[in-house]
Each structure stands twice: as structure tokens, then as C-alpha cells.
Protein backbone atom coordinates (compact mmCIF):
# COMPACT_ATOMS: atom_id res chain seq x y z
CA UNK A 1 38.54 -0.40 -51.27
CA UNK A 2 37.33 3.12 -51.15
CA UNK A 3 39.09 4.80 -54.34
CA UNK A 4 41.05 7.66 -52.22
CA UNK A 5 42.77 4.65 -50.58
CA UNK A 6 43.69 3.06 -53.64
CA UNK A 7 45.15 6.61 -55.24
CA UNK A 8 47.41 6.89 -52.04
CA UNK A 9 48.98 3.75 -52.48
CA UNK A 10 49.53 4.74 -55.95
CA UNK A 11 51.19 7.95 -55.80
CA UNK A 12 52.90 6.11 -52.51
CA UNK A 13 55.03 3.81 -55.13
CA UNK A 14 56.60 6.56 -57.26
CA UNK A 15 55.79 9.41 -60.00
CA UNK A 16 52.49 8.84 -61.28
CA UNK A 17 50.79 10.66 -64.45
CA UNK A 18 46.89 11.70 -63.92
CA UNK A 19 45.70 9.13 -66.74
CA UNK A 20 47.51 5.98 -65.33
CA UNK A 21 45.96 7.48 -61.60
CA UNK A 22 42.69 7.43 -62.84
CA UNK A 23 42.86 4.25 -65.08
CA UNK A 24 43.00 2.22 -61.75
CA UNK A 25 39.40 3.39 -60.64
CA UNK A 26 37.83 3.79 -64.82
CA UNK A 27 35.47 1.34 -64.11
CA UNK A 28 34.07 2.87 -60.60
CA UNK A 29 32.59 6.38 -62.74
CA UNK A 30 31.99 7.48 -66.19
CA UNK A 31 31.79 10.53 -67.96
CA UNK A 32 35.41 11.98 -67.27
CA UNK A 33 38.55 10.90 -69.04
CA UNK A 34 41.74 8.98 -66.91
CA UNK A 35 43.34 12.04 -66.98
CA UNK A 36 40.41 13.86 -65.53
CA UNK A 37 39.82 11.32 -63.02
CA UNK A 38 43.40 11.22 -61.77
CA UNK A 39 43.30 14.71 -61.52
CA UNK A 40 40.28 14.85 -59.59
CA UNK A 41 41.55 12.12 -56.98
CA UNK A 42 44.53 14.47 -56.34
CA UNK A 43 42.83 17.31 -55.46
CA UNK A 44 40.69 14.88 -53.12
CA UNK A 45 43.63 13.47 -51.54
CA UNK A 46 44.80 17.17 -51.02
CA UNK A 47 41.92 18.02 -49.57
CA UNK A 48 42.02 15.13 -47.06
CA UNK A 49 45.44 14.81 -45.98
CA UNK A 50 45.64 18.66 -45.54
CA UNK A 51 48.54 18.46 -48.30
CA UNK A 52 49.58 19.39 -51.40
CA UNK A 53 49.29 16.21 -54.01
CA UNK A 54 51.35 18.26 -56.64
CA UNK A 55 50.37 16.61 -60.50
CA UNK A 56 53.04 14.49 -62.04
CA UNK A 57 54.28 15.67 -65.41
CA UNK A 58 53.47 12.22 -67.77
CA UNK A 59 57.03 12.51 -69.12
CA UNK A 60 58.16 11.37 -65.56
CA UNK A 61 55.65 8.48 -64.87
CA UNK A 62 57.06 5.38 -63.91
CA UNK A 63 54.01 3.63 -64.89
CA UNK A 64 53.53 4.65 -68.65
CA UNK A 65 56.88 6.26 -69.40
CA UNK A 66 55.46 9.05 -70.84
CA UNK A 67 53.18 7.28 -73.52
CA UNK A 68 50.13 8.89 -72.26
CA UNK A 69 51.45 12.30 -74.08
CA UNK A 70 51.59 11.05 -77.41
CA UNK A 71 47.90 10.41 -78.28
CA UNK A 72 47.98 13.24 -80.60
CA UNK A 73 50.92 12.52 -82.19
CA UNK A 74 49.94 8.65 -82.95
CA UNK A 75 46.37 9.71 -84.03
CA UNK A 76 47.92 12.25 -86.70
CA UNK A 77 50.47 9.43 -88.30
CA UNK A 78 47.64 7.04 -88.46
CA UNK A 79 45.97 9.94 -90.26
CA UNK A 80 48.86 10.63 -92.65
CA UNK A 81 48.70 6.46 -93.28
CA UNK A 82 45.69 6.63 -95.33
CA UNK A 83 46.07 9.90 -97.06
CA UNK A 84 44.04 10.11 -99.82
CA UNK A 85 42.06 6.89 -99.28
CA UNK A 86 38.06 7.15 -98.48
CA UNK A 87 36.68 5.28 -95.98
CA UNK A 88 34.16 6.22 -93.14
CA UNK A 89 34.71 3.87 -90.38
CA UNK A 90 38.09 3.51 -88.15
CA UNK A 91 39.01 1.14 -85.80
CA UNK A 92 42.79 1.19 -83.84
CA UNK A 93 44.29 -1.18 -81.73
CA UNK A 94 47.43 -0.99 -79.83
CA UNK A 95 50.68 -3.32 -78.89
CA UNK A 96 52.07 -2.38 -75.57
CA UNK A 97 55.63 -2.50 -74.69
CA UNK A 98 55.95 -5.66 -72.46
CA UNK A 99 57.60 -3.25 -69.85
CA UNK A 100 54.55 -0.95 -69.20
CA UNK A 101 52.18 -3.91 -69.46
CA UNK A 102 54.29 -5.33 -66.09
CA UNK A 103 54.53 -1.92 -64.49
CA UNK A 104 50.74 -1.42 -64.65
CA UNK A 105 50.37 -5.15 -62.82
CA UNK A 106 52.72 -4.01 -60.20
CA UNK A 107 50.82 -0.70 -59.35
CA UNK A 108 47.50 -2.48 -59.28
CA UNK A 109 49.25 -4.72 -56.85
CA UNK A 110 50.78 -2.36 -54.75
CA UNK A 111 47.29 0.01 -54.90
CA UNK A 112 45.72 -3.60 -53.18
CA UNK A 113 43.53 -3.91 -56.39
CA UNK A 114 42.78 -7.02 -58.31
CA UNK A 115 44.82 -7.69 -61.62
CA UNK A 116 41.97 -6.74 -63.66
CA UNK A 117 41.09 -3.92 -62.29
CA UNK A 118 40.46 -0.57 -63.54
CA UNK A 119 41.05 -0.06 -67.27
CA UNK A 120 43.72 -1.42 -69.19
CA UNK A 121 46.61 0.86 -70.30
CA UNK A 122 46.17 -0.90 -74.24
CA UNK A 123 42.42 0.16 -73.79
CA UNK A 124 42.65 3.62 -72.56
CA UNK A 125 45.24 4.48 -75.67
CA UNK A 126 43.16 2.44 -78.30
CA UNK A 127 40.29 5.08 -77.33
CA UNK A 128 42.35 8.22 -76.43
CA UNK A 129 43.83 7.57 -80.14
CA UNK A 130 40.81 6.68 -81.71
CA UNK A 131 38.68 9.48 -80.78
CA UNK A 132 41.69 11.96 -81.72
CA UNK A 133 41.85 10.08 -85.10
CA UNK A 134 38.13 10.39 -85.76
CA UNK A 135 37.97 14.32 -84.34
CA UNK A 136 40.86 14.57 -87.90
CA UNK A 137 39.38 12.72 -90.42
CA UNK A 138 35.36 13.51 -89.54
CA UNK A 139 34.67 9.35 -89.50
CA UNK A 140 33.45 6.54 -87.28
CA UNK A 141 34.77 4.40 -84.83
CA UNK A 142 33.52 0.91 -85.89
CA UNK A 143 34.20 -2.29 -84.04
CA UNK A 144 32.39 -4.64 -86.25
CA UNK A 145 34.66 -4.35 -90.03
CA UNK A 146 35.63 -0.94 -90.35
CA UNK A 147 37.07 0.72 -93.50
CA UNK A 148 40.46 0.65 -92.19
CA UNK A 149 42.09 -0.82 -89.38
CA UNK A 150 45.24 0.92 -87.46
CA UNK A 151 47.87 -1.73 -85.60
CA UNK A 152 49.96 0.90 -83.30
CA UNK A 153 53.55 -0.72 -82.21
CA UNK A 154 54.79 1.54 -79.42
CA UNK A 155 57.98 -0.62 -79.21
CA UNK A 156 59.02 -0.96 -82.57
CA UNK A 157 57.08 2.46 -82.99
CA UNK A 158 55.20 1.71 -85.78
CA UNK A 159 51.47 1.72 -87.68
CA UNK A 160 50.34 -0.47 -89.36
CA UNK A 161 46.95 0.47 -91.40
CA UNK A 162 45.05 -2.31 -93.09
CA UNK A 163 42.46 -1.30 -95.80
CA UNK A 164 39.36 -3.75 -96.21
CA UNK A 165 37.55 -4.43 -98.78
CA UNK A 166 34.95 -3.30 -100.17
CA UNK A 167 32.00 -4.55 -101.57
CA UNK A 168 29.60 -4.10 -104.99
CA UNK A 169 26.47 -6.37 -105.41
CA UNK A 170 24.43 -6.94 -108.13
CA UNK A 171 22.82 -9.48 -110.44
CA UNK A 172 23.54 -10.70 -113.95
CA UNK A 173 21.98 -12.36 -116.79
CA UNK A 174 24.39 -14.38 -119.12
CA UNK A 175 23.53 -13.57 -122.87
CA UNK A 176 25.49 -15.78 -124.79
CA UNK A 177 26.77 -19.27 -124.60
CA UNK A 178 30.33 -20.47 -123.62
CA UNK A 179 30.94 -17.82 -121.22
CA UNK A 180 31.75 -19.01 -117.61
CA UNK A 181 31.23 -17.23 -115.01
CA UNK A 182 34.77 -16.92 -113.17
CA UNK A 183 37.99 -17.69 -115.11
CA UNK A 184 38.65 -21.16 -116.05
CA UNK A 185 42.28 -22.15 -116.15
CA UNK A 186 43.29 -24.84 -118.17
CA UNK A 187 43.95 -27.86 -116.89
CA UNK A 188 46.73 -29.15 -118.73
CA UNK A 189 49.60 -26.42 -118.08
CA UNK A 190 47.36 -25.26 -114.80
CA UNK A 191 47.40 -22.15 -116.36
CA UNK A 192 50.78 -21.37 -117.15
CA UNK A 193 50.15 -21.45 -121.11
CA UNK A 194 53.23 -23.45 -121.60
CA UNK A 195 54.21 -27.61 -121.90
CA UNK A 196 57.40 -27.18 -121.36
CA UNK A 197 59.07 -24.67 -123.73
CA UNK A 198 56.32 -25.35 -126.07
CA UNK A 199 52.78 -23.17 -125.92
CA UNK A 200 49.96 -25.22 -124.69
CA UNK A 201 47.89 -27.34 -127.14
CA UNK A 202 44.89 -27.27 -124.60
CA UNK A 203 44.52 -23.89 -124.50
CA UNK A 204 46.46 -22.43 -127.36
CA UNK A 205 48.86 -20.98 -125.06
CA UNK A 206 46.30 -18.56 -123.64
CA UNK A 207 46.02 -20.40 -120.34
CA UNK A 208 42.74 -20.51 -120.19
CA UNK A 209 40.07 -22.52 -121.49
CA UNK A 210 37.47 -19.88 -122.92
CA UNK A 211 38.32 -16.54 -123.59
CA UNK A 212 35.67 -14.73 -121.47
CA UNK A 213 33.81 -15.02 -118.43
CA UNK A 214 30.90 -12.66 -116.14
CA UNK A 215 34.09 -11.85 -113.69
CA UNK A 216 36.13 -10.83 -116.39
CA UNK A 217 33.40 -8.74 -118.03
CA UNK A 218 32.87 -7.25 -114.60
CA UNK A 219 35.78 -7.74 -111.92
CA UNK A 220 38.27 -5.69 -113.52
CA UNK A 221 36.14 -2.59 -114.10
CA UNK A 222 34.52 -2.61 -110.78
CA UNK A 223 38.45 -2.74 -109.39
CA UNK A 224 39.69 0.04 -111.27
CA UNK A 225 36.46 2.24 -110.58
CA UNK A 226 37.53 2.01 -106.81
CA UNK A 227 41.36 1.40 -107.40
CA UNK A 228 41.99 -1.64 -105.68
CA UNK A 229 44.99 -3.99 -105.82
CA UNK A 230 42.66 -7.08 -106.80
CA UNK A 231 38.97 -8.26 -107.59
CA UNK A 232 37.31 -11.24 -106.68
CA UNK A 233 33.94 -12.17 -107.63
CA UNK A 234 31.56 -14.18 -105.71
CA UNK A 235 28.42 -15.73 -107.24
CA UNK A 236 25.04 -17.15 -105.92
CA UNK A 237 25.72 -20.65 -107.03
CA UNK A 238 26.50 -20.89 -110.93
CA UNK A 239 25.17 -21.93 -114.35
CA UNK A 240 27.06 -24.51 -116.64
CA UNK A 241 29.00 -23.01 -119.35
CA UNK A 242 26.98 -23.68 -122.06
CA UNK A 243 23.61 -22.60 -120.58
CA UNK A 244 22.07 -18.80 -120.62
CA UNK A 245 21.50 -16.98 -117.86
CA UNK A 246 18.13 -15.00 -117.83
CA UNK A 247 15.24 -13.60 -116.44
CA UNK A 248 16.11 -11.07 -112.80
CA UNK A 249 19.49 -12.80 -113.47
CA UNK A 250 21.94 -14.14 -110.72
CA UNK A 251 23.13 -12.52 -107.62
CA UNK A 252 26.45 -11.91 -107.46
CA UNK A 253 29.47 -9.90 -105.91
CA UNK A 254 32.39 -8.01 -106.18
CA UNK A 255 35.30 -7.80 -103.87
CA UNK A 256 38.02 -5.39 -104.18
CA UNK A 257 40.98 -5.32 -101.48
CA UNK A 258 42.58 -2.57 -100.65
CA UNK A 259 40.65 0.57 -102.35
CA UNK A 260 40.76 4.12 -102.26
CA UNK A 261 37.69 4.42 -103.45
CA UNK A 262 34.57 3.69 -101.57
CA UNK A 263 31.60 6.12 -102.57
CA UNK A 264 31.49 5.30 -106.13
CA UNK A 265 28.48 6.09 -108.70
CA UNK A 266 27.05 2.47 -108.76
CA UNK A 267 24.41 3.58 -111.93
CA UNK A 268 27.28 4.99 -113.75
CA UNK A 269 29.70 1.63 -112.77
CA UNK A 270 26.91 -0.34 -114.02
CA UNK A 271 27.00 1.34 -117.80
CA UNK A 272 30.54 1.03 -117.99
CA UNK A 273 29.94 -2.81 -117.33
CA UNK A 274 27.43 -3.12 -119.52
CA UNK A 275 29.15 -1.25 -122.71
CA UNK A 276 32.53 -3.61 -121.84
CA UNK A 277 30.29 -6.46 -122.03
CA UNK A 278 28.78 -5.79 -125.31
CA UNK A 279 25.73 -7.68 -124.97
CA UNK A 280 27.34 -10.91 -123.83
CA UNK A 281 26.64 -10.15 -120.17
CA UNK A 282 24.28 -7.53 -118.30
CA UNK A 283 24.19 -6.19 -114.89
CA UNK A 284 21.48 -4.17 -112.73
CA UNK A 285 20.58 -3.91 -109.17
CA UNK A 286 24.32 -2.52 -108.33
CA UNK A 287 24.39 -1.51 -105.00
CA UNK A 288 27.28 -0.71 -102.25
CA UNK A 289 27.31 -3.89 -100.34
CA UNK A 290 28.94 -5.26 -96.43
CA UNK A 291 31.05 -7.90 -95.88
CA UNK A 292 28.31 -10.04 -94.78
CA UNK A 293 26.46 -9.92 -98.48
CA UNK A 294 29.24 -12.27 -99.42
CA UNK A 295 28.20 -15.03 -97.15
CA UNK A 296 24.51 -14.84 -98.22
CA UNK A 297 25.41 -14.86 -101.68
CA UNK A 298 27.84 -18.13 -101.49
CA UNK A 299 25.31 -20.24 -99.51
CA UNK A 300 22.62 -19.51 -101.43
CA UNK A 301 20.90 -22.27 -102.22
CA UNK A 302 17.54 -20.73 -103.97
CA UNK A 303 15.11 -22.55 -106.44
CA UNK A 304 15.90 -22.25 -109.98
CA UNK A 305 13.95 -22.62 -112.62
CA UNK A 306 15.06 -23.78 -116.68
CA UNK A 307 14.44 -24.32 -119.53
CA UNK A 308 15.73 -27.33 -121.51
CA UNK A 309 15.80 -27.40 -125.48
CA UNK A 310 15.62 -31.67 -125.81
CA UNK A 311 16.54 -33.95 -128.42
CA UNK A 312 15.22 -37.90 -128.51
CA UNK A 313 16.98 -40.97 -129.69
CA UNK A 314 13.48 -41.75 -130.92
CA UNK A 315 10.63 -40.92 -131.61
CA UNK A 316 8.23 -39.56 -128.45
CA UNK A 317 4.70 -39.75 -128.26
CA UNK A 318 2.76 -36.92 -127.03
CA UNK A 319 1.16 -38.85 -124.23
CA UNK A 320 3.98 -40.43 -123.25
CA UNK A 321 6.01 -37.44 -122.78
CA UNK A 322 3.08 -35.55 -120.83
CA UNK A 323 2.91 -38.76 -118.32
CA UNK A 324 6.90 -38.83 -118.07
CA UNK A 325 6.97 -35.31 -117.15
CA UNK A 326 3.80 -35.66 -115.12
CA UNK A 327 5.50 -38.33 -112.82
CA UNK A 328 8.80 -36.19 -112.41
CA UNK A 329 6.91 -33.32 -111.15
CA UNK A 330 6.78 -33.45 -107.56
CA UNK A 331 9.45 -36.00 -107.21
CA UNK A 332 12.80 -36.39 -105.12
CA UNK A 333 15.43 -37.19 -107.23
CA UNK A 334 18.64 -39.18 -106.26
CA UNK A 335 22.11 -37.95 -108.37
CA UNK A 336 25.41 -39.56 -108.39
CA UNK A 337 27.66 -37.11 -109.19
CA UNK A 338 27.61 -36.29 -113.08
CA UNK A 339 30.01 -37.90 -115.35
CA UNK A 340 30.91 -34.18 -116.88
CA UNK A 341 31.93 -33.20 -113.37
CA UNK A 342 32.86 -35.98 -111.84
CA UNK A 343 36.88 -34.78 -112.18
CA UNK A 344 36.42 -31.58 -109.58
CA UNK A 345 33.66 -32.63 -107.28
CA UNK A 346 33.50 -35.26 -104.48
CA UNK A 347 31.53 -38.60 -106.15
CA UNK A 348 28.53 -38.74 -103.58
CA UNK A 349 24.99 -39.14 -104.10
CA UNK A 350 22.69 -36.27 -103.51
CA UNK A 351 18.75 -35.96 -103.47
CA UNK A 352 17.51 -32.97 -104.85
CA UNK A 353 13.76 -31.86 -105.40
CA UNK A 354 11.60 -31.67 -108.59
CA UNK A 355 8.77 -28.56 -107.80
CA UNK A 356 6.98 -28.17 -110.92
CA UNK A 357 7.89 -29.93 -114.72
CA UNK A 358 6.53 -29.56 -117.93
CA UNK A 359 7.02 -30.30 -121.60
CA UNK A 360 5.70 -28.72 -124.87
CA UNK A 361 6.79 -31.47 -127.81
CA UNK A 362 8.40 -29.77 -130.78
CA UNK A 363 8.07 -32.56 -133.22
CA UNK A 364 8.76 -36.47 -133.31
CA UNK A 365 11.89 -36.43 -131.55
CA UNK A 366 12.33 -33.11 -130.46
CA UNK A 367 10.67 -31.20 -126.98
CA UNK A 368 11.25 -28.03 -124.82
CA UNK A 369 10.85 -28.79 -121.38
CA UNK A 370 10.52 -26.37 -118.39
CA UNK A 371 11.74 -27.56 -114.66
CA UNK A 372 11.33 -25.63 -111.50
CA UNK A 373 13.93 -27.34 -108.76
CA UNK A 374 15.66 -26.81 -105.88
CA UNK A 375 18.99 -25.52 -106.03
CA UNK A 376 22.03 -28.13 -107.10
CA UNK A 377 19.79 -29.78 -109.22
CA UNK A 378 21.50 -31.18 -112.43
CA UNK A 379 19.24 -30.53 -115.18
CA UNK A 380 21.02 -32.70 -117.74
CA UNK A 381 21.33 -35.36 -116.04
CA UNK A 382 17.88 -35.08 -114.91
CA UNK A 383 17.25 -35.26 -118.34
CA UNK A 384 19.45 -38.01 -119.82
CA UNK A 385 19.49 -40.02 -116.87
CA UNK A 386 23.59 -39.68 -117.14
CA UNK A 387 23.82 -43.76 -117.57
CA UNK A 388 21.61 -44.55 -114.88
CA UNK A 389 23.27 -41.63 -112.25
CA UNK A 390 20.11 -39.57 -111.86
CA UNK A 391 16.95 -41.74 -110.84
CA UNK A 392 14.37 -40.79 -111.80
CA UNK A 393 15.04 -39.04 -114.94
CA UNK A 394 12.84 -38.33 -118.19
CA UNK A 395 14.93 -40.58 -120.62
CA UNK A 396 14.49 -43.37 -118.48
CA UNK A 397 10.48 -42.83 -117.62
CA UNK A 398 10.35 -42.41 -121.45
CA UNK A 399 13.19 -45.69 -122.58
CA UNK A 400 14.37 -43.32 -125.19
CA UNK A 401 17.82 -41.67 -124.78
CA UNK A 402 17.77 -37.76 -124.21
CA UNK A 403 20.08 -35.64 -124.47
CA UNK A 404 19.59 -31.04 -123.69
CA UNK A 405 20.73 -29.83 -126.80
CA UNK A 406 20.42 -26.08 -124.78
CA UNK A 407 19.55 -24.87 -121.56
CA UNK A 408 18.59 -21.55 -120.22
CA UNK A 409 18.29 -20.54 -116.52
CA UNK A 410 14.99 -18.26 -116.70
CA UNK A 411 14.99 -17.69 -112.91
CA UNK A 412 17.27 -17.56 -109.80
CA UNK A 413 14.41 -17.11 -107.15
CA UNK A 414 14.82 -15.39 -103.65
CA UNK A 415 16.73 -12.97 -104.36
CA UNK A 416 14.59 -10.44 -102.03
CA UNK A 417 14.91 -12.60 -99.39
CA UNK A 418 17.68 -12.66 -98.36
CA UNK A 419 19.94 -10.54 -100.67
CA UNK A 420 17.93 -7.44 -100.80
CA UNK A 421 17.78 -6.13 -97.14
CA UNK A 422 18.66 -2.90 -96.29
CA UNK A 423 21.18 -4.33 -93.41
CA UNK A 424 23.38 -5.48 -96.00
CA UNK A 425 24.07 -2.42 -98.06
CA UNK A 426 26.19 0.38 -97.29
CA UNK A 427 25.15 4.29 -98.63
């Protein structure tokens, strides 16, 4: 239907504003706004009827009762909702009163257009509002995961703005033993410190098992650098508690909810981790990460390689050890799951891959041995054999018992690929 026709049906049913005019034709040009375009079909109309087509003051449209007015208005409270938070990207969405949303179904109808026709009222205000809001605050529409989010409610009239988090990668090395990586409530009084009305003998009433942990050492600061309401840290994969952490370290991240800080000095957050940690943990590599770095990092699944310090039931001979190690290299191993863990993981059995293995004996009964495997691979077990769980394993190639006495991660590979794109880091 030729779009003069469809703008004299429309003014035909009642008052109509410019911007609800020209929302029923948005999608037939570009480059003008609804009100422009409504405009623009009235002075068309009044030249080709011969007529006057006087404009319609928006305060007395039937259609939008006088909503299309308050763009300004809604894009300086959404303003005024995140006063003195940083962000650079916006995005606003709107609720409609469930009146306007039937009016603008019955003028469609009665202009002899098709229901979705034209632009949507919610649409038009979204943008109208948005751009307003940007044109304020000098940011960015965004309508992947902005910075914050704006929910208008026209009928309750309210906004609601949502803050998202932010993001702070990096990579760690572990410098001491008995340090896990996130906290580790205890299991006993689930964390509560308390048996009843008695402290906890687990944990000594701290509720936790160990004292300190890599988020601990690095959560907390990286919150209150950006003032956020929480932390959460999210690693690539972990180490056991006992074992060191070396080498380019472990990739890792830092989510904070809600902050008012964004642009942070990641160099300078970095020293202030490192001093809190002492020397028990050590970052580098902090960058300003997106939302999608937290994915990559939890299903990361890179080769590792360790290196075990190993102690023998009995004693090994030289040859013997080179041809057990010789024969894991290369291998595929099958693991049940370990005894040590067998409380918080599913019991299945897993295969896992051997790359590269060797062993420098230490004396009689004593060995360092080096493994390069693919990620999940239980190292102790691959070791001790875990009472026949892990097969292969060097204590049973060997028929001597074996037990890792200490284990060091020297190298969490990959993490150029994928961690260290530009596309996932923010300026």
C-alpha cells in the first residue's frame, strides 16, 4: 500500500503524534527519525488533498499517550542511575504499557498494514532513549554485554540499571605448598566453623581447611581496586594443593560484579597483588579482559607438563627405571577416578595421554621424574598406580610401590592460543 494511503487511514482514526505516524512506514526509508517521517507524510498529504494536515501535539495522541515526549527525560534518569560509575558501553531496553502495545495493533489494523509492520513503539523508544543517553554520558551503545544495562518500566515508571561485571586476566605461579587455589571450606561444619555450639575440630573453627589460597591472595584486592560488591575467580584448570605452580604460570581470572571502576592501572594492580602475596603467589600478564575470556579459561584443557620428586618401596635399578619410563612415554593411559578424590568427583574411567616422560634416578630408591601430558592427567596416580586405578603406571611397569613425595607444575602450555588474543581484552 502506497505509504500516503496508509498515513490517511491513520490520522482518519483519531489524534496522531508525528513519531507514531511515521513508525508505521520506518521500515519503507532510512535516514530520518519517526518524528521526521510523520512530519514529512503530513505535509504530503497536505499537499495532495489540497488541505491542511495540521501536526498533532504528542500529549494528545491516542496511540502513545504522550510517551513519545519523554525521551529526554528517561535518558537523563537513566543517566543520574549510574552516577559516578565508569563504564563505556550502554544498552536500554524498554517495557511498554500493555495499553499502548494494543493501541499500536489497532492503528496498524485500521492503516490496512500487517501486524508487524513498521517499527515497533518498544523499538523506536529503546533507540530514541539510547542515543539521548549516549549524546550525556559520551559512551557506546553496545548490544553484545555492555557495561550497564537500563530496564525502563513506563507503567510502574521505573529504571532499572544493571552493572556487569568486569573482568581482569592474568596468570599465576604458586610458590609455596598447601595453598589452594580457591577457598576450601571445610567439610565437616560446611563452613560454618561451628559443631553445634562447639568450634569445629576440623578446621579449628576457622571454617576453612587451609588458611590461604591464589583467590584469596588475589580476589579481594582486584575487587576493591574496582569497588565491586563481590569477586570470583576463575582458573584454567587447577593444581593439587600440595604441588607448585611454576614456569609462565596458570591462566586465570577475576570477576567482579557490580563495579564502579573499570579503567584501572592493571601494572600497578599487579604490585599490590604481588606485595599482599608475599612471595607465596605471583601474578603477571594482567590485562582488562571480556566476558568471553572466562569461557576460554574454564574449558581449557592445555598440556601440562611436571615434575615429580619420587620415592621407591625398593630399590630401582637404573635400567629398569629408564625402560619403565621409556614404555610410558607415548602411551594412553586409562584412570579410575583417584582414591584422594574420589569423594567430589563422579567415579568414571578416563583415558588421558602420556606425550613425553623421563626420569633422572637420585639414588637407590629415590628418582625425579619429568611428564609432559594432556590436560586431566593425574600425575600421582600415574605414578603409584593408585591400587591398580591408573593402568599403565610406573610403579606397576617397575613392581615396586611409588609414591610423589612432591610435585611441581613447570608448564601450563597454550596459553597464546587461545587466551592471548587481542579480541578478548578490553583497553
Amino acid at each position: 500500500m502506497d505509504v500516503l494511503e496508509v498515513a490517511a487511514r491513520a490520522t482518519e482514526t483519531g489524534p496522531v503524534c508525528d513519531a507514531c505516524l511515521g513508525r508505521l512506514v520506518a521500515d519503507r526509508s532510512f535516514g530520518l527519525s519517526n518524528a521526521e517521517r510523520g512530519s514529512a507524510l503530513r505535509v504530503s498529504l497536505s499537499l495532495r488533498d489540497d488541505e491542511d494536515h495540521e501536526p498533532v501535539e504528542t500529549a494528545d495522541c491516542w496511540v502513545c499517550e504522550g510517551r513519545c515526549t519523554e525521551f529526554d527525560a528517561w535518558a537523563e534518569r537513566a543517566a543520574e542511575a549510574v552516577a559516578g560509575i565508569e563504564f563505556s558501553t550502554y544498552n536500554v531496553g524498554t517495557r511498554p504499557p500493555p495499553l499502548i502495545e494494543e493501541n499500536e495493533a489497532l492503528l496498524r489494523a485500521d492503516a490496512g498494514l500487517d501486524e508487524d509492520a513498521g517499527e515497533p513503539f518498544k523499538s523506536e523508544f529503546n533507540r530514541e532513549v539510547g542515543k539521548r543517553f549516549g549524546r550525556f554520558t559520551e559512551t557506546e551503545v553496545s548490544f553484545d554485554r555492555p557495561d550497564v544495562q537500563f530496564t525502563i518500566d513506563l507503567a510502574d515508571d521505573e529504571i532499572d540499571a544493571k552493572v556487569n561485571s568486569t573482568f581482569v586476566y592474568g596468570r599465576y605461579r604458586k610458590l609455596e605448598r598447601d595453598i589452594p587455589q580457591t577457598e576450601w571450606p571445610c567439610r565437616e561444619c560446611k563452613g560454618s566453623g561451628r559443631q553445634g555450639a562447639d568450634p569445629c575440630d576440623h578446621c579449628g573453627g576457622s571454617g576453612y581447611l587451609y588458611d590461604d589460597s591464589v583467590e584469596e591472595y588475589t580476589a579481594p584486592i582486584v575487587e576493591d581496586v574496582m569497588d565491586g560488591t563481590e569477586a570470583t575467580f576463575h582458573g584454567a584448570g587447577r593444581e593439587d594443593v600440595d604441588a607448585l605452580m611454576l614456569g609462565t604460570g596458570r591462566p586465570f581470572v577475576v570477576e567482579v560484579e557490580e563495579p564502579r571502576r573499570r579503567r584501572v592501572d592493571v601494572e600497578r594492580l599487579q604490585a599490590d597483588i604481588n606485595a599482599f602475596a608475599d612471595g607465596a603467589v605471583e601474578v603477571e600478564g594482567l590485562r582488562l579482559a571480556t566476558y568471553d575470556m572466562v569461557e576460554r579459561v574454564k574449558e581449557h584443557d592445555a598440556a601440562k607438563r611436571y615434575r615429580a620428586e619420587v620415592a621407591f618401596d625398593a630399590d630401582v635399578d637404573a635400567d629398569a627405571l629408564a625402560a619403565a619410563v621409556d614404555e610410558l612415554e607415548g602411551t594412553t593411559v586409562e584412570q579410575y577416578t583417584p582414591n584422594r578424590v574420589d569423594h567430589r568427583r563422579a567415579s568414571i574411567t578416563r583415558e588421558r595421554d602420556v606425550y613425553e616422560a623421563t626420569a633422572e634416578r637420585d639414588g637407590p630408591r629415590r628418582a625425579t621424574v619429568e611428564v609432559r601430558g594432556a590436560g586431566g592427567l593425574y600425575i600421582k596416580e600415574l605414578i603409584s598406580s593408585d591400587e591398580g586405578r591408573t593402568e599403565p603406571s610406573l610403579a606397576g611397569l617397575l613392581g615396586v610401590g611409588a609414591e610423589v613425595t612432591a610435585l611441581d607444575v613447570v608448564a601450563v602450555e597454550g596459553e597464546a592460543e587461545p587466551f592471548e588474543r587481542e579480541a578478548f581484552f578490553r583497553d
